[in-house]
Protein backbone atom coordinates (compact mmCIF):
# COMPACT_ATOMS: atom_id res chain seq x y z
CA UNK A 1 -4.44 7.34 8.55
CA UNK A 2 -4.49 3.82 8.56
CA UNK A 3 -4.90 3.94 12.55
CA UNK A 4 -7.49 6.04 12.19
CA UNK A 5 -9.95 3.62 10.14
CA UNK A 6 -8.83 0.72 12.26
CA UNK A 7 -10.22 2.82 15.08
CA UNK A 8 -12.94 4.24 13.48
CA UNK A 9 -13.49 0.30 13.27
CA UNK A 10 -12.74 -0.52 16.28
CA UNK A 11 -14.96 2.08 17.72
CA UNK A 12 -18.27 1.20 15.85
CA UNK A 13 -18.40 -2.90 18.18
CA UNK A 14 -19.27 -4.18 14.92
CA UNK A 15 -18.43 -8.51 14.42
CA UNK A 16 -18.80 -8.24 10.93
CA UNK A 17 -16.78 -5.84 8.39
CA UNK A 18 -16.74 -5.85 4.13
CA UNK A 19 -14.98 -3.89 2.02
CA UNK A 20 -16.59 -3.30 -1.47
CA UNK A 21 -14.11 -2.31 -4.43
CA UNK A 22 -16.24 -0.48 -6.95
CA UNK A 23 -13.88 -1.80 -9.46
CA UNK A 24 -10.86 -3.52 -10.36
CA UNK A 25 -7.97 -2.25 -8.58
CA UNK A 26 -9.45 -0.08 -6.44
CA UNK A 27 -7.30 -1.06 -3.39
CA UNK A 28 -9.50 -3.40 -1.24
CA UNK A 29 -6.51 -5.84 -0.67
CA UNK A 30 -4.11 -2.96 0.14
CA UNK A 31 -6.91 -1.58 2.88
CA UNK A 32 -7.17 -5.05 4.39
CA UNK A 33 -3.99 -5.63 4.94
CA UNK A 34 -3.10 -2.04 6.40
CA UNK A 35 -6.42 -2.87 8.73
CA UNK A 36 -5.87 -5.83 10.03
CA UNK A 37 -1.97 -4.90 10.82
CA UNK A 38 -2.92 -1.96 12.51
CA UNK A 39 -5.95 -3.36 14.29
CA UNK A 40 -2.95 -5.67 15.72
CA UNK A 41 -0.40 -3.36 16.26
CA UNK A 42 -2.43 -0.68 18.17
CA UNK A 43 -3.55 -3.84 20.43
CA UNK A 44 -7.51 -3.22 19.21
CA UNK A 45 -7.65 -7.13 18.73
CA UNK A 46 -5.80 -10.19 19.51
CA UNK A 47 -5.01 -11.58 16.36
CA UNK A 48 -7.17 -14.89 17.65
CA UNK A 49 -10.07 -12.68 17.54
CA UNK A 50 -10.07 -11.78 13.70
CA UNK A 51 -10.85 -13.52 10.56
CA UNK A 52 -10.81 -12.75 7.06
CA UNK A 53 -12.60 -14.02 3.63
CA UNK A 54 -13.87 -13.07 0.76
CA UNK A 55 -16.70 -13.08 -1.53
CA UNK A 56 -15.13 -14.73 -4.65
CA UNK A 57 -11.11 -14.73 -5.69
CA UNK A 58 -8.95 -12.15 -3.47
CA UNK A 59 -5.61 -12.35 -2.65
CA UNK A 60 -3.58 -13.30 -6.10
CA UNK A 61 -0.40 -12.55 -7.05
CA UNK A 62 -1.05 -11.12 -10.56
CA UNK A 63 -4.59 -9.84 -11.56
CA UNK A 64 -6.90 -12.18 -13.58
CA UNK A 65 -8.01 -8.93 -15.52
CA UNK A 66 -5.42 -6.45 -15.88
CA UNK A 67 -1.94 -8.92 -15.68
CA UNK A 68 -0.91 -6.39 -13.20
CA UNK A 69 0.64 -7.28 -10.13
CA UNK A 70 -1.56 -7.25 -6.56
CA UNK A 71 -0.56 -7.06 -2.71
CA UNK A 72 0.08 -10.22 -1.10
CA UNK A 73 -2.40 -11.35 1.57
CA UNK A 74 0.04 -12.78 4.45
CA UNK A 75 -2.89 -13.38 7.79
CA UNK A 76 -0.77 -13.12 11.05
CA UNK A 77 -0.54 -16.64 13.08
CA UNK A 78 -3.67 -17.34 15.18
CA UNK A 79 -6.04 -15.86 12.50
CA UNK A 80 -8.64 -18.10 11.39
CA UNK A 81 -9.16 -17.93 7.33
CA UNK A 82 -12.37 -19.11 5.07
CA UNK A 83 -10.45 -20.08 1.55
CA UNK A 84 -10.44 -23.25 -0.29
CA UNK A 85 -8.72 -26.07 0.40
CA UNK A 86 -6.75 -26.42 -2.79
CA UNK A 87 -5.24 -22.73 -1.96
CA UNK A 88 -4.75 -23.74 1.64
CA UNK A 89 -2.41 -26.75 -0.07
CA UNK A 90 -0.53 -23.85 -2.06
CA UNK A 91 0.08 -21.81 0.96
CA UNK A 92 1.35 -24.85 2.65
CA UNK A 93 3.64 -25.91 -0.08
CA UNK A 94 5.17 -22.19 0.16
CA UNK A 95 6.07 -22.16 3.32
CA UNK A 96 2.45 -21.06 5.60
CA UNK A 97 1.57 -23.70 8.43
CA UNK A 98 -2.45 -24.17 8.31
CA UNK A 99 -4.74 -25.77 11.13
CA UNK A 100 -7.91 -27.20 9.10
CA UNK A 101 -10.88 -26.41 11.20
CA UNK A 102 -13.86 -27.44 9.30
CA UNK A 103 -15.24 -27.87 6.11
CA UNK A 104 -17.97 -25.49 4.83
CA UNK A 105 -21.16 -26.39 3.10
CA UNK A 106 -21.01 -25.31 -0.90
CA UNK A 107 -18.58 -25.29 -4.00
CA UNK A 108 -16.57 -22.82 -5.39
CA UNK A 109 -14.74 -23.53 -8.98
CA UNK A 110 -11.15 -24.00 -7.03
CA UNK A 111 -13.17 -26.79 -4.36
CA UNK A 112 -14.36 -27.10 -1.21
CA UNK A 113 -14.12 -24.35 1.06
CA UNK A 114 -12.32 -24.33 5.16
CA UNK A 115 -12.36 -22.64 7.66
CA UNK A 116 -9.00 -22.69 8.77
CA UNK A 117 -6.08 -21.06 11.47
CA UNK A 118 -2.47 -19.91 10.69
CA UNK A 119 0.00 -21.06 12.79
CA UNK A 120 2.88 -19.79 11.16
CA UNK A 121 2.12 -16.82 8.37
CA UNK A 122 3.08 -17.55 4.22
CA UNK A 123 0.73 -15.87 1.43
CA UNK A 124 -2.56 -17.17 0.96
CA UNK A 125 -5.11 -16.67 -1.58
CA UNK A 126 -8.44 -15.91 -0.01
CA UNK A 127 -11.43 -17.53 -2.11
CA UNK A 128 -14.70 -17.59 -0.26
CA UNK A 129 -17.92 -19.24 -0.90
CA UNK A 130 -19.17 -17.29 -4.05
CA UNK A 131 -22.77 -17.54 -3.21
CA UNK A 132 -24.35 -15.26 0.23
CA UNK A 133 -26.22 -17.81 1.77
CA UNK A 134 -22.88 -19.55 2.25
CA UNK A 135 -21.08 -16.76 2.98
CA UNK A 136 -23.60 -15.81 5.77
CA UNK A 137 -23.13 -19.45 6.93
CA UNK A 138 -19.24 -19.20 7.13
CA UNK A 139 -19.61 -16.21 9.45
CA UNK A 140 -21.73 -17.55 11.60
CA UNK A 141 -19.31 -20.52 11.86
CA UNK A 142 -16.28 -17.90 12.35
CA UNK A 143 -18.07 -16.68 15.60
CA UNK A 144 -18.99 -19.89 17.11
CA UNK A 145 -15.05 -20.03 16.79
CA UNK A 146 -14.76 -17.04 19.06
CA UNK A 147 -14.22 -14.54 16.22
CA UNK A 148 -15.04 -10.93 17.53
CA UNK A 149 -13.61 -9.11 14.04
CA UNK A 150 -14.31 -11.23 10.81
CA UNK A 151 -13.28 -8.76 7.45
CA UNK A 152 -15.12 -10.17 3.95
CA UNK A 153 -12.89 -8.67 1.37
CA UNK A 154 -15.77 -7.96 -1.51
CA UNK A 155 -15.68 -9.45 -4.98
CA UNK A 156 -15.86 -6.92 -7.75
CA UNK A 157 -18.81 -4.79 -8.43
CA UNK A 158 -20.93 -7.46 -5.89
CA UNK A 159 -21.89 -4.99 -2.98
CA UNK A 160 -23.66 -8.00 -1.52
CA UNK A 161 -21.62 -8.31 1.27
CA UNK A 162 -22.56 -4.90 2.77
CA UNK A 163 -26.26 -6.47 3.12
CA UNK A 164 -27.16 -5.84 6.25
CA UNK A 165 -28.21 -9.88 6.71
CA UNK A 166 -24.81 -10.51 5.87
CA UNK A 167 -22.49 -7.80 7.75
CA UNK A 168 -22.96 -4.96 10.41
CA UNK A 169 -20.80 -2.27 8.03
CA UNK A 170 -18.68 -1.33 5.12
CA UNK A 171 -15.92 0.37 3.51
CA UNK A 172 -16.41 1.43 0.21
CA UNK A 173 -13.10 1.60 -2.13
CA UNK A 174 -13.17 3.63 -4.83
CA UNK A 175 -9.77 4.38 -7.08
CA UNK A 176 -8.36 5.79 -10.22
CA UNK A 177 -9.46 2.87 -12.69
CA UNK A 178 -13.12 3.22 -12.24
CA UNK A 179 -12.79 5.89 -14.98
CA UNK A 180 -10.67 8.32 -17.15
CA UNK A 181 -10.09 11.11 -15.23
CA UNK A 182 -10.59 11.93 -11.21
CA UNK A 183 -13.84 14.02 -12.12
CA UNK A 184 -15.07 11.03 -13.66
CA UNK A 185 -14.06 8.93 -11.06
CA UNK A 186 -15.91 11.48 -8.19
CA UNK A 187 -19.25 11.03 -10.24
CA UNK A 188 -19.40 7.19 -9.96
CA UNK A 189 -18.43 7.13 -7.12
CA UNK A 190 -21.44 9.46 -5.68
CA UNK A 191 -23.97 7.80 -7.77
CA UNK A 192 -23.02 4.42 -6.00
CA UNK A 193 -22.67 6.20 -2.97
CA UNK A 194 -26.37 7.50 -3.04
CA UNK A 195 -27.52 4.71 -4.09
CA UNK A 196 -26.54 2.33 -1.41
CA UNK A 197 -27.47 5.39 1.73
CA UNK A 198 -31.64 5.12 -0.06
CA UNK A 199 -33.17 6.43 2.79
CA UNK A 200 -34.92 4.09 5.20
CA UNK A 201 -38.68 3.43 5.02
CA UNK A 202 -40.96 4.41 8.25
CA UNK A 203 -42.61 1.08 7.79
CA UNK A 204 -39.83 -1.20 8.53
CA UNK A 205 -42.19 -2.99 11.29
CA UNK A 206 -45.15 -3.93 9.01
CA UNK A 207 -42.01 -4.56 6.02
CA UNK A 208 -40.87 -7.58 8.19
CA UNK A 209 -44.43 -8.39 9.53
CA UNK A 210 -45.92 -8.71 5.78
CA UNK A 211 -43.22 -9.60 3.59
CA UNK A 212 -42.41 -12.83 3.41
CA UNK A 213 -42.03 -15.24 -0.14
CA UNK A 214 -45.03 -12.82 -2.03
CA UNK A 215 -42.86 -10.85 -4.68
CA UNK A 216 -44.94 -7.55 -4.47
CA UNK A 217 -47.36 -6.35 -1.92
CA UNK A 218 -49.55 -3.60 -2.45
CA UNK A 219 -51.07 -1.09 0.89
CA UNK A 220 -53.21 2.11 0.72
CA UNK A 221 -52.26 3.97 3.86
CA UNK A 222 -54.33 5.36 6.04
CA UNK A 223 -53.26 7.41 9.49
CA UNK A 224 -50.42 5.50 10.87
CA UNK A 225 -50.95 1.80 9.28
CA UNK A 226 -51.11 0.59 5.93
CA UNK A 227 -55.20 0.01 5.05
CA UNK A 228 -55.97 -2.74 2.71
CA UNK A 229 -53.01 -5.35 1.32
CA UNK A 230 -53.22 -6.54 -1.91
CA UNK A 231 -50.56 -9.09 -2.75
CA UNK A 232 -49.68 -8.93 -6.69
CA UNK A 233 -50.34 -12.31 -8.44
CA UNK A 234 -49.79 -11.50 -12.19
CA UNK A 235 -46.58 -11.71 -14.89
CA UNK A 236 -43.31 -11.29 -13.59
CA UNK A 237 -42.76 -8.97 -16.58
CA UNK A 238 -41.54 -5.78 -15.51
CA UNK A 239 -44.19 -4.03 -17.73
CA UNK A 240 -46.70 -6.05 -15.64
CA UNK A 241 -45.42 -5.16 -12.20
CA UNK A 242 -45.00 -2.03 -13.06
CA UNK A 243 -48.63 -1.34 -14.96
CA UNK A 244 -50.68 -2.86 -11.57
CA UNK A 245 -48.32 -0.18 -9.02
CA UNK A 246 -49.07 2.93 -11.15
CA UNK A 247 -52.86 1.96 -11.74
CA UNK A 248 -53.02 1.60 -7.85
CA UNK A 249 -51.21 4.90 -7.53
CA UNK A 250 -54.26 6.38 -9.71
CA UNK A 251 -56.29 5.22 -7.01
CA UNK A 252 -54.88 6.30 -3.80
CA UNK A 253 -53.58 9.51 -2.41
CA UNK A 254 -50.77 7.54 -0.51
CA UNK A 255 -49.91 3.81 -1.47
CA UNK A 256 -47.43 1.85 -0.28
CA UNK A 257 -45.40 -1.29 -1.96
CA UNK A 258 -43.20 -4.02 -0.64
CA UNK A 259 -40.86 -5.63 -3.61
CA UNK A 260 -39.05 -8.64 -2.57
CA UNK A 261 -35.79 -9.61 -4.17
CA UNK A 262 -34.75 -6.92 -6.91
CA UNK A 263 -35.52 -3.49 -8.03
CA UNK A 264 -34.03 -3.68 -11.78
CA UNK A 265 -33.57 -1.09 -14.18
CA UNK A 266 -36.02 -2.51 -16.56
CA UNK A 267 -38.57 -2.10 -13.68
CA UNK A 268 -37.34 0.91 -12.54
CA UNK A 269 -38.04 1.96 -16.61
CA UNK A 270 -41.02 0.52 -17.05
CA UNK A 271 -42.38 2.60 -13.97
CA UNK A 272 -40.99 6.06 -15.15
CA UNK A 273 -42.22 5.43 -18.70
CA UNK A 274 -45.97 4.71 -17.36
CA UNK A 275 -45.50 7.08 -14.90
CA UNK A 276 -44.91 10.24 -17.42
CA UNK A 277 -47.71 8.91 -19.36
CA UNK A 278 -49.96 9.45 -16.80
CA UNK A 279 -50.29 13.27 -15.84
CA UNK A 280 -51.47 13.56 -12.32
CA UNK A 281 -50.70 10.51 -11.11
CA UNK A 282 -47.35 12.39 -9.36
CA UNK A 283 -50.19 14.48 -7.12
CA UNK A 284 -50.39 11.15 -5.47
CA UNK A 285 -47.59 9.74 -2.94
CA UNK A 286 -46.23 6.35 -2.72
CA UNK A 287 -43.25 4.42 -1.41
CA UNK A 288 -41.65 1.21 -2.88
CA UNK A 289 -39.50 -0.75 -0.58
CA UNK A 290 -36.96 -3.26 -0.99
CA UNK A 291 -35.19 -5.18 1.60
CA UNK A 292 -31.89 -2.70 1.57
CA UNK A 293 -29.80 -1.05 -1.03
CA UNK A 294 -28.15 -3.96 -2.53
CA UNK A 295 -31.22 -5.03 -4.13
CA UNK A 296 -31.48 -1.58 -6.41
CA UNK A 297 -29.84 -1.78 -9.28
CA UNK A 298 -31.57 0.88 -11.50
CA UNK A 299 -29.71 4.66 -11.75
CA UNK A 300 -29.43 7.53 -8.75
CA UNK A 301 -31.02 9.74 -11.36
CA UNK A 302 -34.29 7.21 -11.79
CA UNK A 303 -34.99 7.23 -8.53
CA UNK A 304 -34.54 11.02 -8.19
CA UNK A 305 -37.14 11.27 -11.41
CA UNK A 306 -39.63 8.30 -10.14
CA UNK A 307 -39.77 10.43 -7.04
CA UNK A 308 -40.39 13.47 -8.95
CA UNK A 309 -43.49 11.54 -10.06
CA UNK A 310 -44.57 10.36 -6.66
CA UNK A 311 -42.98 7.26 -6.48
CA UNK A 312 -40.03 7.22 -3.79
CA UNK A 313 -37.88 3.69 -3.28
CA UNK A 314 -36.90 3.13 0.40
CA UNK A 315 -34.80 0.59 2.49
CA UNK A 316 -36.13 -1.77 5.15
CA UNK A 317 -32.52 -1.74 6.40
CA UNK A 318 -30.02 0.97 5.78
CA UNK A 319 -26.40 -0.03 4.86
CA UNK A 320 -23.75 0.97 7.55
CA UNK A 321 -20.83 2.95 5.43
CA UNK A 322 -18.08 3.60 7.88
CA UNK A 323 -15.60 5.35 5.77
CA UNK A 324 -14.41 5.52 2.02
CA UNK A 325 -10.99 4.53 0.71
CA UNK A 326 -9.46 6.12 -2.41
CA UNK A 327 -6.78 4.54 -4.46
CA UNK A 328 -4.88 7.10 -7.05
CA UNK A 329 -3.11 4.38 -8.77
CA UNK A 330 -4.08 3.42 -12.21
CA UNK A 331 -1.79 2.66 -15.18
CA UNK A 332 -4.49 5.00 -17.73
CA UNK A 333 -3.18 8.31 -16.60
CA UNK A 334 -1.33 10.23 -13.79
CA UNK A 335 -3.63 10.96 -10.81
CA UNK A 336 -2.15 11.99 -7.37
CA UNK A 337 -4.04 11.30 -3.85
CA UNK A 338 -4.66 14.79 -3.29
CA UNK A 339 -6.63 15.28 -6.56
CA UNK A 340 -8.92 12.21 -6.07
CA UNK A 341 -9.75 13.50 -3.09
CA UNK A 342 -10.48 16.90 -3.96
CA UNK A 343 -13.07 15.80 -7.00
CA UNK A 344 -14.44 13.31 -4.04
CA UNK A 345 -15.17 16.15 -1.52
CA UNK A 346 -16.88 17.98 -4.19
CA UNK A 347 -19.24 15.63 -5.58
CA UNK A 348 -19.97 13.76 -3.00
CA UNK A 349 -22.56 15.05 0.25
CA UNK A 350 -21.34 16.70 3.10
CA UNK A 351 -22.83 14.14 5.59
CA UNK A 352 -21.17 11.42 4.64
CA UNK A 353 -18.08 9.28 6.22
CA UNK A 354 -14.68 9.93 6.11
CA UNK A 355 -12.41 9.87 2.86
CA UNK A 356 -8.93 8.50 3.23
CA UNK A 357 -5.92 6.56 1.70
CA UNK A 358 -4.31 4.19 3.90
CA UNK A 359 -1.09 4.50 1.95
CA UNK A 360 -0.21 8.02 2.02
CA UNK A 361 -2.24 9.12 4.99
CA UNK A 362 -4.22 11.95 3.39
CA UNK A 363 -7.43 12.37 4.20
CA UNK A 364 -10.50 14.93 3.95
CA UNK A 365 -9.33 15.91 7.90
């Protein structure tokens, strides 16, 4: 099954992949490394053509969490790397043969970060730039290098790789540890799941035409454009924000609001507190929209009861999920592949990608 997600990789003409572990030990390393052999094997890319990095530490020997042990990351020769250059010195010193490219603007706490080529393959830790600014700036320097493939390996619980500023798709990895039993497991893994496919605003034209460094923007609509704009200009206390949008809500059958930068929990609380406290208001129909799903960070089950209320959060940009990996491994309690996957099919939506583990094969067919 591991063929099948390098072609169902292959197939999409993405540049840029990540894979996002939902928690510790969900796999992530073990899913890169069976996709980039594979993508090499069944001759889908030249090995010159890929890249990998990371958003934070991957690539270890033992885990800095659990003390368990973790797959090697060994790149194939001709693959060009963004780690540090301290770790590039202890893959050198164990036997790997590294061409320094170019150094990369920012820090991390292990130093400077490269972009770098194997020439001869060893074990190398993969630490990327920890902030997304530089990691956007590393991939655009990966494809001036004639990258066609470059694979961010996803720090955990920081789904800001799968941004759609940042990269075209994503793998989500979900395993065993997130929680005590597969059941458990299943339900975080939907809840994330919905949360990151929000459904995609219809005004994702006058989104990028109005919103620009204002933190909230405030529309009544009217026909097919938003009427008046009213940019927000008070306390950046949730209670504040959230006060001024259901107060305009009173007013106007159909509103519309543009958030830049987060949608917290606190706001998404403060809005469904005011919001109950208000009877009627929910007759009335509005939209708040955030640049994509990466910038929600309140509850599936808040948004479902905000919309209940009249108040639905959409996406200026969707996220891309190509598939889901599952890893049954966790050293809490027995689970096999074939269960995981069972309590996945059933929780989460029918439309949805493909659910598969690279190491045994299975897979919902």
């Amino acid at each position: 099954m591991s063929s099948s997600l390098a072609h169902i990789v292959a197939q999409t003409n993405i540049s840029r992949l990540s894979l996002i572990g939902l928690a510790k030990n969900a796999g992530k390393t073990t899913v890169t490394n069976q996709l980039l052999e594979t993508l090499l094997n069944e001759n889908l890319y030249r090995s010159e053509e890929l890249a990998l990095t990371s958003l934070g530490l991957d690539g270890e020997a033992i885990d800095a969490l659990t003390g368990l042990a973790k797959p090697h990351c060994i790149p194939e020769a001709g693959l060009l790397v963004v780690t540090t250059d301290n770790l590039l010195r202890q893959a050198e010193i164990e036997g790997a043969q590294i061409e320094r490219l170019l150094q990369l603007p920012g820090r991390t706490a292990l130093g400077p970060v490269m972009l770098a080529r194997v020439q001869r393959p060893g074990r190398i830790v993969i630490a990327g730039p920890t902030l997304l600014r530089d990691l956007r700036n590393a991939l655009d320097q990966l494809h001036e290098y004639g990258t066609h493939l470059a694979i961010v390996d996803g720090a955990i619980n920081r789904v800001g790789a799968a941004a759609p500023d940042i990269t075209d798709a994503c793998i989500l990895c979900t395993g065993a540890s997130i929680a005590a039993t597969p059941e458990l497991v299943a339900q975080r893994t939907a809840e994330i799941f919905q949360r990151l496919t929000t459904q995609q605003t219809q005004w994702y034209d006058a989104y990028r035409k109005w919103h620009l460094h204002i933190r909230l923007l405030g529309f009544s609509i009217e026909g097919e454009e938003p009427g008046e704009i009213v940019s927000y200009s008070g306390s950046d206390e949730p209670s504040v924000e959230a006060c001024w949008i259901v107060a305009r809500m009173q007013n106007y059958p159909c509103s519309l609001y543009f958030l830049r930068g987060a949608f917290t929990e606190e706001l998404s609380r403060e809005l469904l507190a005011q919001l109950s406290q208000r009877p009627g208001t929910s007759e009335n129909q509005a939209e708040l929209v955030v640049a994509d799903a990466t910038k929600i960070f309140c509850h599936s089950v808040v948004q479902q009861r905000l919309a209940r209320q009249g108040l639905h959060v959409r996406v200026a940009r969707p996220i891309r999920i190509l598939a889901l990996s599952l890893n049954p491994y966790t050293p809490g309690y027995v689970c096999t592949s074939r269960e995981l996957l069972d309590a996945l099919v059933k929780k989460l939506p029918v439309e949805r990608p493909p659910i598969l583990d690279v190491v045994s094969g299975l897979s919902d067919g």
